[in-house]
PDB file of N, CA and C in Angstrom:
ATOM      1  N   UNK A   1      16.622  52.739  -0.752  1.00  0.00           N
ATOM      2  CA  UNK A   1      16.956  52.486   0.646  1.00  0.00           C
ATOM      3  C   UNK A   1      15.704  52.067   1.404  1.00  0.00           C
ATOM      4  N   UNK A   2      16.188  51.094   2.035  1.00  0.00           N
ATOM      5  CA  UNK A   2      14.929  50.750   3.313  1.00  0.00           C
ATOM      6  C   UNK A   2      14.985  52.011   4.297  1.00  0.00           C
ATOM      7  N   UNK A   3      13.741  51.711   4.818  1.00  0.00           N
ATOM      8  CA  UNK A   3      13.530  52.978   5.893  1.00  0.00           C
ATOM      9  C   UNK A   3      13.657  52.267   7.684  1.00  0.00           C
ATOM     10  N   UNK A   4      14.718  51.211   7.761  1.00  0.00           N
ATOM     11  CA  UNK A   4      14.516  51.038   9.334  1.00  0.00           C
ATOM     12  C   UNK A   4      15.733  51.525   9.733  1.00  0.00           C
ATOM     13  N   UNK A   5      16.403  52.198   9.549  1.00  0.00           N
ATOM     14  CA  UNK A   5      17.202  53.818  10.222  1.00  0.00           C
ATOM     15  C   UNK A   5      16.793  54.997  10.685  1.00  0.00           C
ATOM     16  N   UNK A   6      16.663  55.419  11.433  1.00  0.00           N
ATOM     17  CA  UNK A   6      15.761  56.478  11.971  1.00  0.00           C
ATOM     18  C   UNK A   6      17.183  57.405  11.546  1.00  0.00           C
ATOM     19  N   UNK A   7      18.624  57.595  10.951  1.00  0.00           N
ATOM     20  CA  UNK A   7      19.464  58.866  10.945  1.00  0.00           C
ATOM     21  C   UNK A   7      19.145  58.962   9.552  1.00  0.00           C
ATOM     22  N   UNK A   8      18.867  57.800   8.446  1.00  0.00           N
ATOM     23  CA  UNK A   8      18.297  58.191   7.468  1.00  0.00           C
ATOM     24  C   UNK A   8      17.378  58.855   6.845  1.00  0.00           C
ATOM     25  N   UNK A   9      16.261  59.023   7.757  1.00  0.00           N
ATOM     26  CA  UNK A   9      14.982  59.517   7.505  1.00  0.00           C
ATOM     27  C   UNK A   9      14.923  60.995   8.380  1.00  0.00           C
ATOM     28  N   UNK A  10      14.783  62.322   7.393  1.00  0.00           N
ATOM     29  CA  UNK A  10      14.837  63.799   7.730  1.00  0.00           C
ATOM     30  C   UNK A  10      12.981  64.074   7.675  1.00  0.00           C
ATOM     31  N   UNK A  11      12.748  64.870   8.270  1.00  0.00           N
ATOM     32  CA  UNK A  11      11.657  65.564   7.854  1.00  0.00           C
ATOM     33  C   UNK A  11      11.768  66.557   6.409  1.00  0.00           C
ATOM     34  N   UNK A  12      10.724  66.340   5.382  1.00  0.00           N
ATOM     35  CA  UNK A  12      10.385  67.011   3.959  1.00  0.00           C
ATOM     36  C   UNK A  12      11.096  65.997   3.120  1.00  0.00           C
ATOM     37  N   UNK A  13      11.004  64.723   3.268  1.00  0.00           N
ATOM     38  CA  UNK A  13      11.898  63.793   2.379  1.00  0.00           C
ATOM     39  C   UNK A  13      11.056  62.827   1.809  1.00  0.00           C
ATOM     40  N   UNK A  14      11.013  62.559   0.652  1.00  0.00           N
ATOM     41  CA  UNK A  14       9.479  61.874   0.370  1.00  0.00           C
ATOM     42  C   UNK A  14       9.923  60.298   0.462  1.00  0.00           C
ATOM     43  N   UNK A  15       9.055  59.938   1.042  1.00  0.00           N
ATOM     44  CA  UNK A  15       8.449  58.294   1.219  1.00  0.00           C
ATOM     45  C   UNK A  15       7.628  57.520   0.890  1.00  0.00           C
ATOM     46  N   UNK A  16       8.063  56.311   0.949  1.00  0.00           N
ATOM     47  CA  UNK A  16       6.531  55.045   1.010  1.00  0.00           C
ATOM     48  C   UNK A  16       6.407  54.545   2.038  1.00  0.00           C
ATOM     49  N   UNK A  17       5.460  54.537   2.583  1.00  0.00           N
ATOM     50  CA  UNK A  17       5.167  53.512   3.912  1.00  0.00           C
ATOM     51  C   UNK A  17       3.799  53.109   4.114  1.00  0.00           C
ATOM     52  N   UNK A  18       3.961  51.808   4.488  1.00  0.00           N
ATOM     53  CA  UNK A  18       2.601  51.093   4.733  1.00  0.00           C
ATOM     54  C   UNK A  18       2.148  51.677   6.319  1.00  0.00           C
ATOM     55  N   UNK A  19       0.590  51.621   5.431  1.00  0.00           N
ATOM     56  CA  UNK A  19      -0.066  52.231   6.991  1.00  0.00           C
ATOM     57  C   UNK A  19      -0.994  50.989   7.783  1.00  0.00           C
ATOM     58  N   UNK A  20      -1.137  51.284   8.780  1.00  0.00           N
ATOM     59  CA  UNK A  20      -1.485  50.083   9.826  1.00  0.00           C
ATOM     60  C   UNK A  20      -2.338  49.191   9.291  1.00  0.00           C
ATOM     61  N   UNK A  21      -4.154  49.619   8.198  1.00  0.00           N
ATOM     62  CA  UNK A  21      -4.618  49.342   7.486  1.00  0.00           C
ATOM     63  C   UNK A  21      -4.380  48.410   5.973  1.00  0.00           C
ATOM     64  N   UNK A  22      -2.999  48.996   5.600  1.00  0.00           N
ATOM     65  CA  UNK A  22      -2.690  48.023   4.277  1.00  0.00           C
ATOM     66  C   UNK A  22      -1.041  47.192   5.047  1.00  0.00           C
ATOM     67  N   UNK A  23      -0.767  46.875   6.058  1.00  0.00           N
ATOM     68  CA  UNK A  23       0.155  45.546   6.419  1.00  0.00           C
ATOM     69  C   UNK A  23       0.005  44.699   5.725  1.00  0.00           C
ATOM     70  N   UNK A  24      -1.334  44.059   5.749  1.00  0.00           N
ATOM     71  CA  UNK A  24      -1.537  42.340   5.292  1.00  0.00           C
ATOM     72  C   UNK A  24      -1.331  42.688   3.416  1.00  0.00           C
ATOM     73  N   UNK A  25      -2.024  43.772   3.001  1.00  0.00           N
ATOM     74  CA  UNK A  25      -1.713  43.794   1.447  1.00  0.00           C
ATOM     75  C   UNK A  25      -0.340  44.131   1.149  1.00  0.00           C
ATOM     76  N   UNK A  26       0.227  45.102   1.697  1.00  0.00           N
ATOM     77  CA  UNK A  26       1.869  45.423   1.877  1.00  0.00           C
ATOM     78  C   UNK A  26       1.764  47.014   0.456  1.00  0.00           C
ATOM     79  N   UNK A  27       0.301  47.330   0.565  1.00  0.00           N
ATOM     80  CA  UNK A  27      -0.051  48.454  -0.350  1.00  0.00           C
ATOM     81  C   UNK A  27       0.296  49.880   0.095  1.00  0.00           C
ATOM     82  N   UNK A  28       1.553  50.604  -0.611  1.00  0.00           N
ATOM     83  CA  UNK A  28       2.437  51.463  -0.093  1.00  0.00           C
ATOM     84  C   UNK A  28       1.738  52.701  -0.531  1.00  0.00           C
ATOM     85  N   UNK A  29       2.036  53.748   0.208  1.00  0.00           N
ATOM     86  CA  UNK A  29       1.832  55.133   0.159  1.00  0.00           C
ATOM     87  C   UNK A  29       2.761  56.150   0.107  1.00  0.00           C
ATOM     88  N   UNK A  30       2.334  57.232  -0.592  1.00  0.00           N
ATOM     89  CA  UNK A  30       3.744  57.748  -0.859  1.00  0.00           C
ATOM     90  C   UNK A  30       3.463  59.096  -0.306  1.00  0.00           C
ATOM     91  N   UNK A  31       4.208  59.987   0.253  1.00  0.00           N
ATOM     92  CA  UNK A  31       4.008  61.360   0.566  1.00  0.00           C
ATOM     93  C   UNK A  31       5.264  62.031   1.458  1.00  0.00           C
ATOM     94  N   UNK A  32       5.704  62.982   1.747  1.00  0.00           N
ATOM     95  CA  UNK A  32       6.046  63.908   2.639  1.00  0.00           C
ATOM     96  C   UNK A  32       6.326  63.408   3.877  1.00  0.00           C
ATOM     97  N   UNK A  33       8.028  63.446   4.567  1.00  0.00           N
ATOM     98  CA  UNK A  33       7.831  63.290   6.512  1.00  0.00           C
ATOM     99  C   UNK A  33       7.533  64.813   6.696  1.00  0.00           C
ATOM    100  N   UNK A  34       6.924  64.522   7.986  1.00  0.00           N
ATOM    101  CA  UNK A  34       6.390  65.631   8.623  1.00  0.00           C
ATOM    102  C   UNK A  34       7.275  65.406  10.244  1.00  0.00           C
ATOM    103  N   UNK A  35       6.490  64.245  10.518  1.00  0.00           N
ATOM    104  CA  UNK A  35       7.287  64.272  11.999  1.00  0.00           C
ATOM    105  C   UNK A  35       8.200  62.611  12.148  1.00  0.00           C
ATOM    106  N   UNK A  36       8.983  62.955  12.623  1.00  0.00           N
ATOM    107  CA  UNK A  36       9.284  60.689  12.791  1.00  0.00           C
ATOM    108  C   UNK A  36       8.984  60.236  13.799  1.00  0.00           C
ATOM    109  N   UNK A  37       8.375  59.543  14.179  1.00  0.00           N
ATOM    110  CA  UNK A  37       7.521  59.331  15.422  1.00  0.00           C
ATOM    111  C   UNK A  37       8.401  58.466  16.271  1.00  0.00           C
ATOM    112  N   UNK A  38       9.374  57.334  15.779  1.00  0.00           N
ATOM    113  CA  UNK A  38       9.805  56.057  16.363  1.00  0.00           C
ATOM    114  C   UNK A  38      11.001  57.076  17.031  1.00  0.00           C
ATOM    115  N   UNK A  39      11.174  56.992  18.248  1.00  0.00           N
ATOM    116  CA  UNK A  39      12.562  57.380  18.758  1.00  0.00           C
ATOM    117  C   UNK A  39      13.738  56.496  18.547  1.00  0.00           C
ATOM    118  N   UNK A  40      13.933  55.087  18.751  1.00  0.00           N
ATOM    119  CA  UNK A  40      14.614  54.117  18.953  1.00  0.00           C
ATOM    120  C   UNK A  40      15.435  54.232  17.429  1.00  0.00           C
ATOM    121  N   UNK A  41      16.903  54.380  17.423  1.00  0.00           N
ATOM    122  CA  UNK A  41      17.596  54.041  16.584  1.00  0.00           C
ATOM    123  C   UNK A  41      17.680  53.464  14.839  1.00  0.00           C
ATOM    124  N   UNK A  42      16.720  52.700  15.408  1.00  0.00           N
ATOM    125  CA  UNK A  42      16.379  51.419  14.522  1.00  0.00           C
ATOM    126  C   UNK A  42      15.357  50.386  14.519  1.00  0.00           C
ATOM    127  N   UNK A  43      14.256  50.383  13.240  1.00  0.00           N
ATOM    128  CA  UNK A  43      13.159  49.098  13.603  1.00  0.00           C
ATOM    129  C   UNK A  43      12.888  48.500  12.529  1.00  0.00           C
ATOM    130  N   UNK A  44      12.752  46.892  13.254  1.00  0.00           N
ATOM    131  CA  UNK A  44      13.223  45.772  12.041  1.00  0.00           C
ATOM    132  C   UNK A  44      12.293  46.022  10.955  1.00  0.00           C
ATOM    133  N   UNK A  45      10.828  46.596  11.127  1.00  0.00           N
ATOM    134  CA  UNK A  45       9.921  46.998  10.376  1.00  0.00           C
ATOM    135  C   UNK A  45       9.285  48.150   9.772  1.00  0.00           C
ATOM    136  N   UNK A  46      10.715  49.148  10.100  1.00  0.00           N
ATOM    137  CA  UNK A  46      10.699  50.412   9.553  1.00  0.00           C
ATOM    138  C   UNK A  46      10.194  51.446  10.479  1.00  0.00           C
ATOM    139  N   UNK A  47      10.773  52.395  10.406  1.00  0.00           N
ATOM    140  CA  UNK A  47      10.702  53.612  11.008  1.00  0.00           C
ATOM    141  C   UNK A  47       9.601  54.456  11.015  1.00  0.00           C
ATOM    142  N   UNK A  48       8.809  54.750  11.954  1.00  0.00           N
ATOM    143  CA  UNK A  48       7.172  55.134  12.095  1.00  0.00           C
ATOM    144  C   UNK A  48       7.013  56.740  12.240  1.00  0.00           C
ATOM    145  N   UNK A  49       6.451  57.347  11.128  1.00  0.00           N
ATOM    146  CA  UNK A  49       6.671  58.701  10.450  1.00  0.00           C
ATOM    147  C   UNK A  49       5.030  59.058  10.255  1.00  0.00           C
ATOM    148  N   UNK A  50       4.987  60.355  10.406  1.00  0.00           N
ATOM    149  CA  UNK A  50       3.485  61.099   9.934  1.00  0.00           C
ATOM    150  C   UNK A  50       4.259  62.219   8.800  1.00  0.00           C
ATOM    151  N   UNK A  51       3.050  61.701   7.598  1.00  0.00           N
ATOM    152  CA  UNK A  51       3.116  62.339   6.599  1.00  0.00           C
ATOM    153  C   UNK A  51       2.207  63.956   6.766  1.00  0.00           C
ATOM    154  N   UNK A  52       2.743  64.400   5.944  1.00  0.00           N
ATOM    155  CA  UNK A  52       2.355  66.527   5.832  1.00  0.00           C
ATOM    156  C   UNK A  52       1.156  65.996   5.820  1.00  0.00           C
ATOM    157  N   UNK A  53       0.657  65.179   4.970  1.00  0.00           N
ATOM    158  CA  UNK A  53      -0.787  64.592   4.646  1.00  0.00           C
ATOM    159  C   UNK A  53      -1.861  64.254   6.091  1.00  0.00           C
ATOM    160  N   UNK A  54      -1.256  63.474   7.335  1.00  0.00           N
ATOM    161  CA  UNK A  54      -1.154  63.077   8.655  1.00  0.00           C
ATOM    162  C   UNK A  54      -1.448  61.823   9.000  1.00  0.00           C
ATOM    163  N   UNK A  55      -1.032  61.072   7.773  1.00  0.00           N
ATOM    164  CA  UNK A  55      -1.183  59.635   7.455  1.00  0.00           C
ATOM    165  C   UNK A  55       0.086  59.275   7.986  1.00  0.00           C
ATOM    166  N   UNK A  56      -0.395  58.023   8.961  1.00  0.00           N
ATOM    167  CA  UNK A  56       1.428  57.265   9.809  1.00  0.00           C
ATOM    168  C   UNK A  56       0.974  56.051   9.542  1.00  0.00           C
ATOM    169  N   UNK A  57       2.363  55.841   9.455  1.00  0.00           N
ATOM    170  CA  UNK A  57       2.605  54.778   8.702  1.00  0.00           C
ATOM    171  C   UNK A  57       4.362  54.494   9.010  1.00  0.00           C
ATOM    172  N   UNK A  58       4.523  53.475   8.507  1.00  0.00           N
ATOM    173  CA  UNK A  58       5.686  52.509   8.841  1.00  0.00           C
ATOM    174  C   UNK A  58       6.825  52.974   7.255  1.00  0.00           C
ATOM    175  N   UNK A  59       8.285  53.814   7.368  1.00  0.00           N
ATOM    176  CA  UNK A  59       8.732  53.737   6.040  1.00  0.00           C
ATOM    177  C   UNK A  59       9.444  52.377   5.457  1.00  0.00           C
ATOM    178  N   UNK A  60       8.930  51.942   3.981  1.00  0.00           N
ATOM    179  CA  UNK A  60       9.386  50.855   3.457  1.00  0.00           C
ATOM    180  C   UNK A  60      10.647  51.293   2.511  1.00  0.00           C
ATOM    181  N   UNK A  61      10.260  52.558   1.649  1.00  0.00           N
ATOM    182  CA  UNK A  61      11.469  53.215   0.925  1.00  0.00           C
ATOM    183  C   UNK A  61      11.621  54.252   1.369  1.00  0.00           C
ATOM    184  N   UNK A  62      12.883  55.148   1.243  1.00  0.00           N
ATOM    185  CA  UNK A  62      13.266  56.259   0.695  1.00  0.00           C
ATOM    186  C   UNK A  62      12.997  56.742  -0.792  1.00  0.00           C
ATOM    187  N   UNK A  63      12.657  57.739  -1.221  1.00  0.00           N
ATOM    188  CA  UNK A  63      12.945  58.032  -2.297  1.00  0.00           C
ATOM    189  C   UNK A  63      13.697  58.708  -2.770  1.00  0.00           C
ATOM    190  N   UNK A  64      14.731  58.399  -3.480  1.00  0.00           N
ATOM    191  CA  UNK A  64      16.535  59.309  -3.463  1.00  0.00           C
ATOM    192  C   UNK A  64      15.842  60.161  -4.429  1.00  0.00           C
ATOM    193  N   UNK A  65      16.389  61.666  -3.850  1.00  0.00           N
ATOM    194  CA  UNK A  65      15.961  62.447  -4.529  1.00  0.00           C
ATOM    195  C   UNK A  65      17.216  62.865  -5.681  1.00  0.00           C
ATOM    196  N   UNK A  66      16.992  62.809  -6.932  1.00  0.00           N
ATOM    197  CA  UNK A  66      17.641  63.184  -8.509  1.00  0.00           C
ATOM    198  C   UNK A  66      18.636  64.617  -7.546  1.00  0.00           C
ATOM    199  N   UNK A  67      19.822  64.251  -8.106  1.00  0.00           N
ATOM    200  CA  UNK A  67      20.934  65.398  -8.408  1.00  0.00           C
ATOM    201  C   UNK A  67      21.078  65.858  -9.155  1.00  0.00           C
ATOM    202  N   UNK A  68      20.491  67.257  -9.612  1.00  0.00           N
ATOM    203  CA  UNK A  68      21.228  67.945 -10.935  1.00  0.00           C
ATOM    204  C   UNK A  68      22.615  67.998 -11.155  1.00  0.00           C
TER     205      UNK A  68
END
């Protein structure tokens, strides 16, 4: 899943998102939501989240977490 849904994206749900620094490379990071920062519904360039880590950044994936 893309991350420009803000009802998709919970806090403790792990992600990738590019941070302001790697845009032009499009070099993703992966970690923990902590807080979701973007209020607005929806953004064409993904939903703007701080990781447990306190790295913000823009989400590009979800990562579906495995069902036993």
């Amino acid at each position: 899943m893309d991350g420009t849904q803000r009802n998709q994206i919970k806090p403790g749900m792990t992600v990738r998102i590019v941070l302001k620094k790697d845009q032009r490379s499009g070099l993703l990071t992966e970690g923990e939501v902590a807080n979701i920062l973007t209020s607005a519904p929806f953004h064409p360039h993904g939903i703007k989240v701080r990781l447990s880590d306190g790295q913000i950044g823009r989400v590009k994936e979800i990562i579906e977490e495995e069902e036993d």
